[in-house]
Protein backbone atom coordinates (compact mmCIF):
# COMPACT_ATOMS: atom_id res chain seq x y z
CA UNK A 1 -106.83 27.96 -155.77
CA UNK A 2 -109.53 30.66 -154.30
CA UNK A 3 -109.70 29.81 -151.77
CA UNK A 4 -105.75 29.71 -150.86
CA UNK A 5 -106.01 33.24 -152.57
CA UNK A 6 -108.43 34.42 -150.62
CA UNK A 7 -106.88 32.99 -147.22
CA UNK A 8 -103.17 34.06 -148.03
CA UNK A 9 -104.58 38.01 -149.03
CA UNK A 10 -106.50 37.56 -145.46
CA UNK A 11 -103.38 37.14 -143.52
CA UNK A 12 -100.80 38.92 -144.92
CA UNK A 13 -102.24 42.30 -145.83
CA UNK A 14 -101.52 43.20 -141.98
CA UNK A 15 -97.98 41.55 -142.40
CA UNK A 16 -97.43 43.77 -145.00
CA UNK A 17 -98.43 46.67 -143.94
CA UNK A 18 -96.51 45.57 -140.66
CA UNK A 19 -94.08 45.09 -142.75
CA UNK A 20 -93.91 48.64 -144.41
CA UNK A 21 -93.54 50.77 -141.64
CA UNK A 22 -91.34 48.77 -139.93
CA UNK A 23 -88.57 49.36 -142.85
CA UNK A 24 -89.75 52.48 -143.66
CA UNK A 25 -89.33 53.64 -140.38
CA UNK A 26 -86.27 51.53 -140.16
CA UNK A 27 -84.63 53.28 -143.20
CA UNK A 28 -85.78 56.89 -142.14
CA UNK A 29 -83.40 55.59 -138.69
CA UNK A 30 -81.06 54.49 -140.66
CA UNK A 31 -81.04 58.58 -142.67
CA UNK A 32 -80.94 59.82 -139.71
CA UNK A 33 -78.16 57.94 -138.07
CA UNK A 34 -76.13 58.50 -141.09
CA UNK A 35 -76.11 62.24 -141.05
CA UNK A 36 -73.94 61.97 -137.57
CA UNK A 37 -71.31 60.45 -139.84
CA UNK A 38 -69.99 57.32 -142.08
CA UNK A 39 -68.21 56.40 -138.42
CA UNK A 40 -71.69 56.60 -136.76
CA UNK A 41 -73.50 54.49 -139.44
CA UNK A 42 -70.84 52.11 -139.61
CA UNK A 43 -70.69 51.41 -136.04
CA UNK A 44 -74.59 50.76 -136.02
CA UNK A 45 -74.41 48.45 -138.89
CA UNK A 46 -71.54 46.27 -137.02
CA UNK A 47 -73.87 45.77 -134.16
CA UNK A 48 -76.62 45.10 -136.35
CA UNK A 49 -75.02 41.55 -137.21
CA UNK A 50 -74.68 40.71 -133.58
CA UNK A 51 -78.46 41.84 -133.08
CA UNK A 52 -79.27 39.63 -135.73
CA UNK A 53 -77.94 36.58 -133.75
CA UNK A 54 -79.50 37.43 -130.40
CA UNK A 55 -82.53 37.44 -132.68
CA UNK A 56 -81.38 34.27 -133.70
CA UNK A 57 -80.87 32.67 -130.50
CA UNK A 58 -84.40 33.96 -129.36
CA UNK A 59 -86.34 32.10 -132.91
CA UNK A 60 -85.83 28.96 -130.10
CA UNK A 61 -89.08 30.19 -128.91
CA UNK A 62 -90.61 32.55 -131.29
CA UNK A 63 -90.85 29.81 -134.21
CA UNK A 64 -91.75 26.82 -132.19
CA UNK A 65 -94.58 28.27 -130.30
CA UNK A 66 -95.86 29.98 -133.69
CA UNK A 67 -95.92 26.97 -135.56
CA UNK A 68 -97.80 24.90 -132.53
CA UNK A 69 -99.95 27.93 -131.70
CA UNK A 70 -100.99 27.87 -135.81
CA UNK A 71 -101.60 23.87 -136.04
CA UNK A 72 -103.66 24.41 -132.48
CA UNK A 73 -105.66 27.26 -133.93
CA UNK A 74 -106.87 25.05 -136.98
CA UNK A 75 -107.85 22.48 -134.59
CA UNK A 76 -109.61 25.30 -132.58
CA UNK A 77 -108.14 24.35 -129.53
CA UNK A 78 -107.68 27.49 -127.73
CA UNK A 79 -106.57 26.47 -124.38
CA UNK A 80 -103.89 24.69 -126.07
CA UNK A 81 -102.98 28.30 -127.80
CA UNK A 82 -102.92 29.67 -124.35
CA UNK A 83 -101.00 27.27 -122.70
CA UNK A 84 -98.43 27.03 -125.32
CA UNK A 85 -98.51 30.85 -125.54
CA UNK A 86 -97.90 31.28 -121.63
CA UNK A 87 -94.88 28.78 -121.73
CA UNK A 88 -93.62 30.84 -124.60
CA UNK A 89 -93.22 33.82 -122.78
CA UNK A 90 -92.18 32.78 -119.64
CA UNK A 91 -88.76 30.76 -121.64
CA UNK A 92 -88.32 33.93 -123.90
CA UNK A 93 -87.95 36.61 -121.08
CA UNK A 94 -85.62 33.91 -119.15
CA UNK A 95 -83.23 33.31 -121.97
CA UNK A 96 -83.33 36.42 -123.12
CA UNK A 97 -82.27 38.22 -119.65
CA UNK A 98 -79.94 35.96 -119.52
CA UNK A 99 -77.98 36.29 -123.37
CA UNK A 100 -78.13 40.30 -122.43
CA UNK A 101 -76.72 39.66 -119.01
CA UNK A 102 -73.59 37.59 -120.65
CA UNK A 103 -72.99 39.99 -123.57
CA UNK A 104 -72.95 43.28 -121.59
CA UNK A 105 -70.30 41.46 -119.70
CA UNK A 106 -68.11 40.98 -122.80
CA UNK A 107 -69.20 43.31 -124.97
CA UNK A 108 -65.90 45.55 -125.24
CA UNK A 109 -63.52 42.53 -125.72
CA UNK A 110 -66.20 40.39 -128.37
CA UNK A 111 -66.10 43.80 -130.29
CA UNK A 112 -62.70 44.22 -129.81
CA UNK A 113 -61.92 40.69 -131.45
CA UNK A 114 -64.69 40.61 -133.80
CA UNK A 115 -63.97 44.00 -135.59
CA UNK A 116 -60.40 44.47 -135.18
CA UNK A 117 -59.57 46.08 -138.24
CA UNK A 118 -62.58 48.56 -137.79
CA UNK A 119 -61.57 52.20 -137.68
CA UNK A 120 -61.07 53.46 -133.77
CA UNK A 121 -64.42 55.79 -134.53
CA UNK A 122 -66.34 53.22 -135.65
CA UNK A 123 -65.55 51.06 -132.96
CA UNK A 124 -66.26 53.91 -130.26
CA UNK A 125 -69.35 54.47 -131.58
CA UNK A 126 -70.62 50.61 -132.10
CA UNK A 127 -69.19 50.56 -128.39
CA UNK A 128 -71.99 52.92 -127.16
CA UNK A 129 -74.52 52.15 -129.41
CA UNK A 130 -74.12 47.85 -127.97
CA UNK A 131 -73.94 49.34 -124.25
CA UNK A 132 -77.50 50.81 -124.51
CA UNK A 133 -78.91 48.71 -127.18
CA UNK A 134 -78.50 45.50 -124.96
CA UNK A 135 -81.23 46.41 -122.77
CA UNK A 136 -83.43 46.55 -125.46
CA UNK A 137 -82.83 42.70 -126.49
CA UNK A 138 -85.13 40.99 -123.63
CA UNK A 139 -88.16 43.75 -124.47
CA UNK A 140 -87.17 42.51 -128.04
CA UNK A 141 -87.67 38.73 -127.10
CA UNK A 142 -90.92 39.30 -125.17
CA UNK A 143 -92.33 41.26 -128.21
CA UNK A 144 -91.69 39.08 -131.06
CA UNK A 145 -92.86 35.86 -129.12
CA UNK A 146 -95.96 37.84 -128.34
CA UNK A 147 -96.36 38.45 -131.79
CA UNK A 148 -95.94 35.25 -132.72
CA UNK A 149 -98.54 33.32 -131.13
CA UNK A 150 -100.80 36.56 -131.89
CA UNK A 151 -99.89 35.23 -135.95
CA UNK A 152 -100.85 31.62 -135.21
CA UNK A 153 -103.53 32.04 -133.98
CA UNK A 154 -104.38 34.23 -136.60
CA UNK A 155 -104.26 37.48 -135.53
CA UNK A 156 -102.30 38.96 -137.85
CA UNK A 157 -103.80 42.67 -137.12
CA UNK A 158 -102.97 43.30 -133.88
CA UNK A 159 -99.22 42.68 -134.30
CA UNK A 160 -99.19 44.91 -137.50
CA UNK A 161 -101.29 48.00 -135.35
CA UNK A 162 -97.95 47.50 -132.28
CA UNK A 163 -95.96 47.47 -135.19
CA UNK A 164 -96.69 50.90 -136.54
CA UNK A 165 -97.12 52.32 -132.65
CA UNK A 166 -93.33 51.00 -131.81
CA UNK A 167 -91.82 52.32 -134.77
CA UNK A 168 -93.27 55.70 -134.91
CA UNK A 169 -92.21 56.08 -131.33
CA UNK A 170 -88.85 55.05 -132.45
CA UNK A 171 -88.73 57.69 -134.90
CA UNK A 172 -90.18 60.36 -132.79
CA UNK A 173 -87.94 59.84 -129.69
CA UNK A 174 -84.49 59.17 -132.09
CA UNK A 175 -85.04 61.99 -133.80
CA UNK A 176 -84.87 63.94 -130.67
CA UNK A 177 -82.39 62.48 -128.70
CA UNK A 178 -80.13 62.25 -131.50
CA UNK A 179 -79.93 65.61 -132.84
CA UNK A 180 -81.90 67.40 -129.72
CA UNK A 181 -84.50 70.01 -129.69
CA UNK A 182 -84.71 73.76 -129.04
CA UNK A 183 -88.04 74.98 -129.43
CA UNK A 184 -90.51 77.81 -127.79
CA UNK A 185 -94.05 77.05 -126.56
CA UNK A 186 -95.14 80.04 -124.88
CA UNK A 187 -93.34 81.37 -122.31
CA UNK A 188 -91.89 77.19 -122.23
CA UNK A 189 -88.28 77.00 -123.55
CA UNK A 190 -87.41 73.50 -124.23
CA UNK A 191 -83.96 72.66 -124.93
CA UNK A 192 -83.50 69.08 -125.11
CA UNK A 193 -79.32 68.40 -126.29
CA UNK A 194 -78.50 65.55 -128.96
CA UNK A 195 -76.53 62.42 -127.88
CA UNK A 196 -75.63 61.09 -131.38
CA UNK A 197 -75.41 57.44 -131.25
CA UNK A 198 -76.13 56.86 -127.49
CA UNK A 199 -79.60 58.85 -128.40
CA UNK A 200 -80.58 56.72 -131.12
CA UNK A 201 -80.00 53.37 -128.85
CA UNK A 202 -82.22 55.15 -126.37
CA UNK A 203 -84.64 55.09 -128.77
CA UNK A 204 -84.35 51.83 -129.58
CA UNK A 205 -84.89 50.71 -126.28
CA UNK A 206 -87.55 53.20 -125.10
CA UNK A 207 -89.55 52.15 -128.61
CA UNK A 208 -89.04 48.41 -127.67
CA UNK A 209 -90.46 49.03 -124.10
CA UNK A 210 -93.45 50.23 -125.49
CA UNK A 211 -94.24 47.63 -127.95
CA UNK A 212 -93.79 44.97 -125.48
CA UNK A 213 -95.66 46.64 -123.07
CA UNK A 214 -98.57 46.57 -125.60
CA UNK A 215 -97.75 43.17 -127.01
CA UNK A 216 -98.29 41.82 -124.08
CA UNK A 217 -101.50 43.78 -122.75
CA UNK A 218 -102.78 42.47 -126.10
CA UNK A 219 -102.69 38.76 -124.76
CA UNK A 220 -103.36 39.45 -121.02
CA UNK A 221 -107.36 39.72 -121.70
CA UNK A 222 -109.60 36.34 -122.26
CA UNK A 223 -111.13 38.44 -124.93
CA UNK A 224 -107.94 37.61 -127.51
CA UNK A 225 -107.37 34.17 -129.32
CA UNK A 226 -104.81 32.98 -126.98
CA UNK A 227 -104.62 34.59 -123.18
CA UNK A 228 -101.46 34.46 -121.15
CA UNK A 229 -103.22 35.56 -118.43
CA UNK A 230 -102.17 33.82 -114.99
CA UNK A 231 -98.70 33.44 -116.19
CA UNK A 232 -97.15 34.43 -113.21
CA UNK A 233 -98.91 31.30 -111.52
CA UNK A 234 -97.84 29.36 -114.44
CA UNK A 235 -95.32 26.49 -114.10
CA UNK A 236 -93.64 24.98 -116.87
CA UNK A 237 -94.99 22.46 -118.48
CA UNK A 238 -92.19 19.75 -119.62
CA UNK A 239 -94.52 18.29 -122.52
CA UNK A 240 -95.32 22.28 -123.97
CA UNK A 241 -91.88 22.97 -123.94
CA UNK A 242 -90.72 19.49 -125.73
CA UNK A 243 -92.45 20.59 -127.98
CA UNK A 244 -91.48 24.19 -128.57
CA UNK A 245 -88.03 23.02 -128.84
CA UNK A 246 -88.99 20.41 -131.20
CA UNK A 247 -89.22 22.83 -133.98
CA UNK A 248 -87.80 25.95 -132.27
CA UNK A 249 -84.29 23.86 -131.26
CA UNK A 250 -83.45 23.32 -135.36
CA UNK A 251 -84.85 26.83 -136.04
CA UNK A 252 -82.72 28.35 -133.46
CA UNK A 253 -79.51 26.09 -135.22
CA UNK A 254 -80.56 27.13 -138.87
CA UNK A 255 -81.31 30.92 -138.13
CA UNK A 256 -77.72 30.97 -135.47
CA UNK A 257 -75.54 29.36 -137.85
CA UNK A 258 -76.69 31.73 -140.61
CA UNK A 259 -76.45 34.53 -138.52
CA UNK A 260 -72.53 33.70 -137.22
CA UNK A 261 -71.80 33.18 -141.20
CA UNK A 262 -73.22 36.61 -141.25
CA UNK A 263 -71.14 38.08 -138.84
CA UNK A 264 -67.33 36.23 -140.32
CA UNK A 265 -68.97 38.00 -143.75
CA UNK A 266 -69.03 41.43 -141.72
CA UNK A 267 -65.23 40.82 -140.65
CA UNK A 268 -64.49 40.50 -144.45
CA UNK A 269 -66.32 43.55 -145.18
CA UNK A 270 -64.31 45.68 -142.00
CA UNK A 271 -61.16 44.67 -144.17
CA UNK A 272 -62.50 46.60 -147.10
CA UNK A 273 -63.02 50.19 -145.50
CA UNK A 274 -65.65 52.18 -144.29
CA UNK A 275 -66.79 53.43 -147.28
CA UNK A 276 -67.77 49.54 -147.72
CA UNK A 277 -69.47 48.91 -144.42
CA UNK A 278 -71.83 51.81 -144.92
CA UNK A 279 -72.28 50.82 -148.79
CA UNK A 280 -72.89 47.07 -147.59
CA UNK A 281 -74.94 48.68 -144.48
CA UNK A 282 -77.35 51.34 -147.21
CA UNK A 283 -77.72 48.45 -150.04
CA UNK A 284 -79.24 46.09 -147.18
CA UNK A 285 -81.06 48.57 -146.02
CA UNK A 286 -82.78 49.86 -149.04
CA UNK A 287 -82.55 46.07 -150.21
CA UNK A 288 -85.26 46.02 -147.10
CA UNK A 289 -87.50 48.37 -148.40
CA UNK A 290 -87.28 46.22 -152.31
CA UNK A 291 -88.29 43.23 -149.79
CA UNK A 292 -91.38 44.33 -148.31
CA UNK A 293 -93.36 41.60 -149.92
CA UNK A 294 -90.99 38.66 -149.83
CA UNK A 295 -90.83 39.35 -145.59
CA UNK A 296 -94.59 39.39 -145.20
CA UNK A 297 -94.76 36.07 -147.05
CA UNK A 298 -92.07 34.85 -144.96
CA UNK A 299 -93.76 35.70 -142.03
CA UNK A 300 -97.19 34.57 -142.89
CA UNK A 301 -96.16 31.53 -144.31
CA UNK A 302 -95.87 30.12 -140.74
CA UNK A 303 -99.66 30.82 -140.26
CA UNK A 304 -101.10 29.56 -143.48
CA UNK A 305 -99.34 26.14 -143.92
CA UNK A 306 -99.55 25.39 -139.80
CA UNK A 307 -103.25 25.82 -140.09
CA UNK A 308 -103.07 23.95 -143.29
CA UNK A 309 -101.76 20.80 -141.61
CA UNK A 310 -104.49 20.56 -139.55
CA UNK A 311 -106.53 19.63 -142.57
CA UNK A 312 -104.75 17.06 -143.06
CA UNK A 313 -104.57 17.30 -146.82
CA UNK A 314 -100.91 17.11 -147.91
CA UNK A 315 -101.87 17.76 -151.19
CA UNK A 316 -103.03 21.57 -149.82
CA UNK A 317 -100.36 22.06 -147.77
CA UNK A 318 -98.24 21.59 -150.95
CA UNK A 319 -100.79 23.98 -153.00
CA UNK A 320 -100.20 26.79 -150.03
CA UNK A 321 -96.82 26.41 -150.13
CA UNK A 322 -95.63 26.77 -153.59
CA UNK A 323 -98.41 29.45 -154.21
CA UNK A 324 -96.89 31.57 -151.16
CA UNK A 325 -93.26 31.52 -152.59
CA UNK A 326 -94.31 31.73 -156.35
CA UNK A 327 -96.72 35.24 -155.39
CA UNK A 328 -93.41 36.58 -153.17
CA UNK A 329 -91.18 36.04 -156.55
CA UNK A 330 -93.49 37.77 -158.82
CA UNK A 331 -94.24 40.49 -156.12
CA UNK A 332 -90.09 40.82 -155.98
CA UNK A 333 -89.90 41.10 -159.37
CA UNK A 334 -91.86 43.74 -160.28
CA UNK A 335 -90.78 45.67 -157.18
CA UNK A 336 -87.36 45.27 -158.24
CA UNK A 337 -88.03 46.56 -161.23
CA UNK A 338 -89.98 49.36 -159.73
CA UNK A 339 -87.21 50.49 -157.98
CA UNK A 340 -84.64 50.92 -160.84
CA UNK A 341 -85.29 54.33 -161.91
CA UNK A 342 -85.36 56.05 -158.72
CA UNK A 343 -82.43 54.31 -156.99
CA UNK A 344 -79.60 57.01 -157.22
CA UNK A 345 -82.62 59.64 -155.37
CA UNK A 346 -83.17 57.04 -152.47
CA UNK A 347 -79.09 55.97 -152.23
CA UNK A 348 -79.07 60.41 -152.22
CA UNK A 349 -81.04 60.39 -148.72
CA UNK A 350 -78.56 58.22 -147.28
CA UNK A 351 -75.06 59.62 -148.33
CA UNK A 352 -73.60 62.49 -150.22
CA UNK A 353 -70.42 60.68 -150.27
CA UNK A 354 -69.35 60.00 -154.12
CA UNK A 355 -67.43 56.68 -153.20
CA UNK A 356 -70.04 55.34 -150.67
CA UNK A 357 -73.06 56.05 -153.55
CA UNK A 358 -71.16 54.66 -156.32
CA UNK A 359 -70.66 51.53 -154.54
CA UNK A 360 -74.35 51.21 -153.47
CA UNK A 361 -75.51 51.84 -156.76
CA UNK A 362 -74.22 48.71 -158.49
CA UNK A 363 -74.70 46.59 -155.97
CA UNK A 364 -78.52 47.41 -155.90
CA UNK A 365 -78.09 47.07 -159.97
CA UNK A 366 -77.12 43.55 -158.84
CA UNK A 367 -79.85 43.18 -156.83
CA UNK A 368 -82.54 43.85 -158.94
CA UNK A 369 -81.19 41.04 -161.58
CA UNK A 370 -81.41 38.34 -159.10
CA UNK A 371 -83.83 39.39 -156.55
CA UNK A 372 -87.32 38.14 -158.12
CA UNK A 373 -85.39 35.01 -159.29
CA UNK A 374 -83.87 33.36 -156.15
CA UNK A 375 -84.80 35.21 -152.70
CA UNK A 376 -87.95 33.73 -152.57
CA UNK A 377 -87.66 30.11 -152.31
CA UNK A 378 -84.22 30.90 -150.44
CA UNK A 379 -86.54 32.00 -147.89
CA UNK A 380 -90.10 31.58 -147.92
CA UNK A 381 -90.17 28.24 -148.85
CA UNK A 382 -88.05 27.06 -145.75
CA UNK A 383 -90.84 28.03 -143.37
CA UNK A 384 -93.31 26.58 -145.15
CA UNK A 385 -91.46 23.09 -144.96
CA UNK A 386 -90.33 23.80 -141.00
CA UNK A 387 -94.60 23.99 -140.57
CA UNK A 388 -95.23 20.70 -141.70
CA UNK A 389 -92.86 19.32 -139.56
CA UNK A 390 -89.39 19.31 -141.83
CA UNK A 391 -87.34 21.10 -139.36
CA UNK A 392 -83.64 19.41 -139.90
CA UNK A 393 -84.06 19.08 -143.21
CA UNK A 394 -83.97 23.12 -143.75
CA UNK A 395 -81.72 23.32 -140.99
CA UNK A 396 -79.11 21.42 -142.74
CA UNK A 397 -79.45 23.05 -145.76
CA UNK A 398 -79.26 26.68 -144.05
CA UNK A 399 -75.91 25.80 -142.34
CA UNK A 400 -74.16 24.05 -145.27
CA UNK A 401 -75.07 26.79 -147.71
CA UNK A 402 -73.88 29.47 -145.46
CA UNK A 403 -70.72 28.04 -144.56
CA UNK A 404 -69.70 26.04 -147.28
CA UNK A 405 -70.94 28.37 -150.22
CA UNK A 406 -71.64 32.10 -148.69
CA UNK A 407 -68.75 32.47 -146.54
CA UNK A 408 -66.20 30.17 -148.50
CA UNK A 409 -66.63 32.14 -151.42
CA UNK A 410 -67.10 35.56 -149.82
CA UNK A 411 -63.72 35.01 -148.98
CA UNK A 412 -62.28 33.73 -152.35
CA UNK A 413 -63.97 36.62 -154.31
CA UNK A 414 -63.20 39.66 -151.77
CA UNK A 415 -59.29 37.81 -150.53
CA UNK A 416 -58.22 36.22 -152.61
CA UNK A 417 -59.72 37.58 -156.49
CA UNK A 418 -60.39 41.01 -155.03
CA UNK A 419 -63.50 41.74 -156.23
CA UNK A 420 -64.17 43.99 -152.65
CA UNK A 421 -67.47 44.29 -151.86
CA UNK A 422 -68.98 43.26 -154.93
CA UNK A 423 -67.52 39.95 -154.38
CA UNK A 424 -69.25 39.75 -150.90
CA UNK A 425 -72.96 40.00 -153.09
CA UNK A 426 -72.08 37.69 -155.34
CA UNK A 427 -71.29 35.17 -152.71
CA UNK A 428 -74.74 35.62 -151.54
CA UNK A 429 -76.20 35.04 -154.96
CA UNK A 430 -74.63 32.02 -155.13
CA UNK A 431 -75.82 30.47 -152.03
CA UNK A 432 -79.36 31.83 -152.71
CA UNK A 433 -78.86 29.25 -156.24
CA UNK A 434 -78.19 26.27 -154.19
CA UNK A 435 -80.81 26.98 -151.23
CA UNK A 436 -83.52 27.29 -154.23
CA UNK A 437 -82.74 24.31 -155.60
CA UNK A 438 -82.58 22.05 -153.11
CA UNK A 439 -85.43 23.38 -151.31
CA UNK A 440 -87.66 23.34 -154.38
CA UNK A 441 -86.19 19.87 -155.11
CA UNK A 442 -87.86 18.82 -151.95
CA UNK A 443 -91.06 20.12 -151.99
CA UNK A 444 -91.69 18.27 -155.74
CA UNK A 445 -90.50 15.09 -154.33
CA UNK A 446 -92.65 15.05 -151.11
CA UNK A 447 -89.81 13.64 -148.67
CA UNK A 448 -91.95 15.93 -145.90
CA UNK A 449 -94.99 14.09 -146.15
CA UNK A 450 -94.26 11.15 -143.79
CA UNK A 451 -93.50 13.92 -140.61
CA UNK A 452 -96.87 15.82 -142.11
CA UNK A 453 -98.87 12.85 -141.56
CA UNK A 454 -97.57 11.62 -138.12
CA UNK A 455 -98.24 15.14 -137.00
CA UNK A 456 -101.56 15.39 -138.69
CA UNK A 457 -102.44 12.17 -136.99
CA UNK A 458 -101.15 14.09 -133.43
CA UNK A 459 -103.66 17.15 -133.71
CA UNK A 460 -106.38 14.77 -134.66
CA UNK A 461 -106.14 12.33 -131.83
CA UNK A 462 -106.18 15.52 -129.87
């Protein structure tokens, strides 16, 4: 067991310090935004669960050519990682141009339909936040592939360094666009005026454009792990991208489907008020922040049992995985408990609105009760199983406990027993009891093994 200690602490440390900045950073946006107004924050948070399924759609690629990049790395097949890497990036800047493309053309209808019983301001201002904000999705694709095959291969530093560079910049450049700045240097009058919500998606987007731009000087060089360099000479390869989809096809299903339940959950929420959007919209946002840990895991777990099945030792791979999701529960619990004291001074930074705090407040008391218990093998566990080859399995699991339990009884508890938002949360509870159980169920019983060994045998015969 040190040695899994000692290899988990090696890769994640970066993740979470990744990790950190990119919610801290994300939360001080989120402040920010929310000082224009609850129609301002409300409008960004609406958007926010459409992001989250062009993110989605874009895991196609991101999660297939991380896991193959990881079980090439532990065979130390680097040209392999390169290839695989070079495919990667090619598919993700295609699809991606052309989701953005489709959306811009629909986006004031899809809103329009979506979020019909949204205030008019909040669906002005999600209106011009989308407009900008889709420009931002293929820098978004091209980035988080990038950093994905930089995490197979085991890089786990170089993403995490981007990380903090992207986000500052997003902070520094929202700040000014959204409230402006009038300042003296000299004899040098600068007078820069804010544009509210249009200024923070111009942030967005200008931050994005510089992390890909570094992402991807990052694996131009032959000095990294895996090189895309002579991509633009690069054809694709039918048998690379079999096997992307292979894993990143089921990944893309899982992580959609769970996404669209998402988004039916946000219509349920619209119904309540916006008082309850920007509650839901602080509590997840602040729920982030709690979460720091769990995400890293999530993230590294990818890394750790990919390389892991190149042993080919199932009995490891098991080891790495339960140790993983059993460190992100006890790092959630104490966090969550952490957090108690001070959560009416952090829920103070976001609102001064009585209603909006009072409702934030006990769903975070919610929160913390069930956090440490049930997130983790909700969610960490599922990658570990999708590395070793288990792809459907968690795919099927994903989709029928969002649909069948999270959205189905969102609606019960918030329609039809009227429990408003509160009801929404303890939907999600719910389906995090039956994704734990199941998942954990089959770990123990080892129903993954026979697709570990067959790809086992694969990077051996390679």
């Amino acid at each position: 067991m040190g040695e899994i200690s000692r290899t988990v602490t090696k890769v994640t440390l970066p993740v979470v310090t990744e990790q950190f900045f990119i919610v801290i950073m994300g939360s001080v946006n989120a402040i920010m935004v929310s000082n224009i107004g609850k129609e301002a924050i409300s409008g960004i948070s609406l958007i926010d669960s459409i992001s989250l399924v062009v993110i989605a759609l874009f895991s196609l690629i991101t999660v297939g050519s991380t896991i193959i990049v990881a079980q090439y790395a532990g065979t130390g097949d680097r040209a392999m990682m390169s290839g695989t890497a070079r495919q990667a990036v090619m598919t993700a800047a295609a699809l991606s141009v052309f989701v953005s493309a489709a959306l811009f053309a629909v986006r004031r209808p899809m809103l329009t339909a979506l979020y019909s019983a949204a205030d008019q301001g909040v669906l002005d201002a999600a209106l011009a936040y989308f407009t900008i904000a889709l420009f931002s999705y293929p820098l978004l694709a091209v980035n988080s592939t990038a950093f994905g095959v930089m995490r197979g291969s085991g890089d786990t530093k170089t993403p995490m360094r981007i990380s903090v560079i992207m986000n500052g910049a997003n902070i520094a450049l929202s700040y000014v666009l959204i409230y402006g700045l009038n300042c003296y240097l000299g004899p040098i009058a600068i007078d820069i005026p804010g544009f509210g919500v249009h200024g923070a998606a111009i942030g967005l987007t200008a931050a994005r454009l510089l992390g890909a731009s570094l992402s991807l000087y990052a694996i131009w060089g032959q000095g990294s792990a895996v090189s895309i360099r002579g991509i633009f000479r690069e054809r694709p390869s039918a048998p690379i991208q079999r096997e992307i989809m292979r894993y990143g096809i089921p990944a893309c299903v899982e992580s959609t489907m769970f996404q669209s339940g998402k988004i039916v959950v946000q219509m349920l929420i619209v119904r309540l008020g916006t008082a309850a959007i920007t509650a839901n919209f602080i509590a997840n946002s602040i729920f982030g922040l709690i979460n720091i840990p769990g995400e890293a895991l999530c993230i590294s777990a990818v890394t750790l049992v990919g390389q892991s099945v190149a042993r080919g030792d199932g009995g490891h791979t098991k080891k790495v995985s339960a140790y993983v999701t059993l460190l992100s529960s006890a790092a959630l619990l104490v966090l969550s408990l952490a957090f108690l004291p001070f959560l009416k001074g952090i829920i103070g930074l976001y609102t001064q609105d009585a209603e909006t705090a009072s409702l934030t407040y006990g769903l975070l008391l919610t929160l913390t009760a069930t956090l440490g218990i049930l997130w983790s093998g909700s969610f960490v566990l599922p990658p570990c199983l999708r590395s070793v080859g288990d792809v459907r399995f968690t795919m099927y699991v994903s989709v029928a406990c969002m649909w069948l339990c999270r959205v189905v009884f969102s609606y019960l508890l918030t329609v039809v027993w009227d429990l408003g938002i509160y009801g929404i949360w303890v939907a999600m509870y719910m389906d995090w009891v039956f994704r734990t159980s199941i998942q954990a169920f089959r770990l123990a019983r080892g129903k993954w093994v026979r697709e570990f060994e067959r790809i086992s045998k694969s990077l051996a015969g390679r």
